[in-house]
Structure formats: C-alpha cells, structure tokens
N, C-alpha and C. Protein backbone atom coordinates (compact mmCIF):
# COMPACT_ATOMS: atom_id res chain seq x y z
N UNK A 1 -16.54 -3.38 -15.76
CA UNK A 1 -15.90 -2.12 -16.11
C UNK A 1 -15.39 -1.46 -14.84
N UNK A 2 -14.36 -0.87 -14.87
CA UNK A 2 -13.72 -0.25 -13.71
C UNK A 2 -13.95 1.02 -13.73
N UNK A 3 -13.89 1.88 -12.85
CA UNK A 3 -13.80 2.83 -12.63
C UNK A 3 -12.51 3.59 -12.37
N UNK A 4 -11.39 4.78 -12.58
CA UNK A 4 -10.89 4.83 -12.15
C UNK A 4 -10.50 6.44 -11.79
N UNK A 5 -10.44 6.80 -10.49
CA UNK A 5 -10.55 8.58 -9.89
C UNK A 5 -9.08 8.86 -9.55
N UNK A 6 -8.61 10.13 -9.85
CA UNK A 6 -7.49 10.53 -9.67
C UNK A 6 -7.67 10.84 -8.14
N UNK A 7 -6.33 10.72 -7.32
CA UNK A 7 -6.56 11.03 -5.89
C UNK A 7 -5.20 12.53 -5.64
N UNK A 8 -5.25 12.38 -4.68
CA UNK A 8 -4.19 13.40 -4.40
C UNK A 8 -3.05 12.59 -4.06
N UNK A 9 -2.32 11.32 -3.77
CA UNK A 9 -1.05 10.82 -3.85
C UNK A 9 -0.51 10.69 -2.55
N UNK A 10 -1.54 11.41 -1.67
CA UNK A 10 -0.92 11.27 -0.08
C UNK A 10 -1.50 9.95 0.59
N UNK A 11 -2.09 9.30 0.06
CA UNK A 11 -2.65 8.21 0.98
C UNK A 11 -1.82 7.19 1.05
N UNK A 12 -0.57 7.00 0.06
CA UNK A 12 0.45 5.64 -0.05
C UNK A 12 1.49 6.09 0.81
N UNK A 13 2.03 7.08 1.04
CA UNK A 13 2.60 8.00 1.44
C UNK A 13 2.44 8.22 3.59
N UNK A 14 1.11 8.75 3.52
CA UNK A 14 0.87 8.08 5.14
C UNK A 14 0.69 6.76 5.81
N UNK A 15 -0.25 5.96 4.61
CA UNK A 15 0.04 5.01 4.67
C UNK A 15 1.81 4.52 5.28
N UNK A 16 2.63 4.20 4.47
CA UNK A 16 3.99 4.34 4.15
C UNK A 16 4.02 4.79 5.88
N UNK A 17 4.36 5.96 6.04
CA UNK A 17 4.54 6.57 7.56
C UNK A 17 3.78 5.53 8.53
N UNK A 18 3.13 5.26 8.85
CA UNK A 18 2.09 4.38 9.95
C UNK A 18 3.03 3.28 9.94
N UNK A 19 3.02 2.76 9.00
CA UNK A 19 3.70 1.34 8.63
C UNK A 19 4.93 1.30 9.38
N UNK A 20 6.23 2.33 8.62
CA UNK A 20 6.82 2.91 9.03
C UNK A 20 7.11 2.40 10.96
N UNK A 21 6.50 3.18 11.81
CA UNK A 21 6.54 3.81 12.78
C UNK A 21 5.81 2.37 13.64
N UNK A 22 5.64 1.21 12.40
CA UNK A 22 5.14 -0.19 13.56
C UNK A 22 6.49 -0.94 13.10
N UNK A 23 7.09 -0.70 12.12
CA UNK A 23 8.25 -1.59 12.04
C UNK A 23 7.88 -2.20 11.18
N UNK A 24 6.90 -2.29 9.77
CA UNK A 24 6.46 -2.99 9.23
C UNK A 24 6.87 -2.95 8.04
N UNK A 25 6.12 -3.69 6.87
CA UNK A 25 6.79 -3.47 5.66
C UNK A 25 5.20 -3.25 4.32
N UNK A 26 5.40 -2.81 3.27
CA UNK A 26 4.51 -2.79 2.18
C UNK A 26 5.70 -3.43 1.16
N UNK A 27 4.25 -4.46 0.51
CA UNK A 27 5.22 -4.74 -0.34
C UNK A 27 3.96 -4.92 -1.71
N UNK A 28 4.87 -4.42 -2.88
CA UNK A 28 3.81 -4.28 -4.44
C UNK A 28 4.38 -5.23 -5.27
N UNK A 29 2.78 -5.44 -5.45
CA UNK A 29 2.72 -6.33 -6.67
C UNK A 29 2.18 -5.89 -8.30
N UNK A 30 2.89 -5.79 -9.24
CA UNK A 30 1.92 -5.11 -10.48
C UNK A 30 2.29 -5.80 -11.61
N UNK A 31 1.45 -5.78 -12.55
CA UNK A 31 0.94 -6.85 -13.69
C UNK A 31 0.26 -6.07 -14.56
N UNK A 32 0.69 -5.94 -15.70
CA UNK A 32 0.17 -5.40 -16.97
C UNK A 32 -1.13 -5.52 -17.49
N UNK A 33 -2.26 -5.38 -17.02
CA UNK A 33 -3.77 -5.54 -17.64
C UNK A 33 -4.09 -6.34 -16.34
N UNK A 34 -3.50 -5.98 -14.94
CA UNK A 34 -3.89 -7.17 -13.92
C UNK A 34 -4.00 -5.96 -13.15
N UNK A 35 -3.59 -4.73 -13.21
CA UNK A 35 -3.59 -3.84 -11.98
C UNK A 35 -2.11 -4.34 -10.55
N UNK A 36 -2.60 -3.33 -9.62
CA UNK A 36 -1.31 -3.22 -8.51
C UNK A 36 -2.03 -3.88 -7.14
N UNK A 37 -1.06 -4.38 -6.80
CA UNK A 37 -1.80 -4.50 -5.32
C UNK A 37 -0.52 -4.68 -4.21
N UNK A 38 -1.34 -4.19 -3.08
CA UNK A 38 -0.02 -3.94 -2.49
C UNK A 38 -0.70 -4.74 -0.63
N UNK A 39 0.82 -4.80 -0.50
CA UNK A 39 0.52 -6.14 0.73
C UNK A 39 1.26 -5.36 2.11
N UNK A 40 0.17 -4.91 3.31
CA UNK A 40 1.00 -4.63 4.34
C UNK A 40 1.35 -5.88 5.28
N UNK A 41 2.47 -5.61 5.88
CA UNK A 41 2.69 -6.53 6.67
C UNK A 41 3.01 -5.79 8.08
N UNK A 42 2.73 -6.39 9.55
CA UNK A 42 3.07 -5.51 10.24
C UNK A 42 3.61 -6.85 11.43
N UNK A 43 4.29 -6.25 12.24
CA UNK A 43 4.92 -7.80 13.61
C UNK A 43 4.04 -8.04 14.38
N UNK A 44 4.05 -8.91 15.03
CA UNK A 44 3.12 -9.06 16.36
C UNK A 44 3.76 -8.37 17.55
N UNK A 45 3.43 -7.93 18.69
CA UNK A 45 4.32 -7.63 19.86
C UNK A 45 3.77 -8.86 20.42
N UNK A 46 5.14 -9.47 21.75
CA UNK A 46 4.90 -9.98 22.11
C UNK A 46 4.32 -9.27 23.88
C-alpha cells in the first residue's frame, strides 16, 4: 500500500533550477497504475 502526502510543488521546480545551472537535463517517465519517475542527468567536467 502506498502512501501518498501532498507537498508544496517547489521541490521539482528547484530541483529544475540546480539542474538548470549544471547544464543538465530531467527527463519523466509516467505510466498509468505504474506512477512517475523522473531521471536527472548531469555532464561530467572535464
């Protein structure tokens, strides 16, 4: 059984910004009775 808590909406959002500001990317995945999931990706420096 899952649990599930309402949040305030800013955490995808700064998230999002950080990401942002490395040059990186988020990318979502979602599925009907499977839930969301979401994939950061960020570069290496060399």
């Amino acid at each position: 059984q899952r649990e599930y808590k309402k949040g305030l909406g800013v955490g995808l959002f700064i998230t999002s910004q950080i990401v942002k500001m490395h040059s990186g990317k988020i990318k979502v995945s979602s599925a009907p009775a499977k839930g969301t999931s979401f994939t950061i990706e960020l570069p290496l420096r060399e």
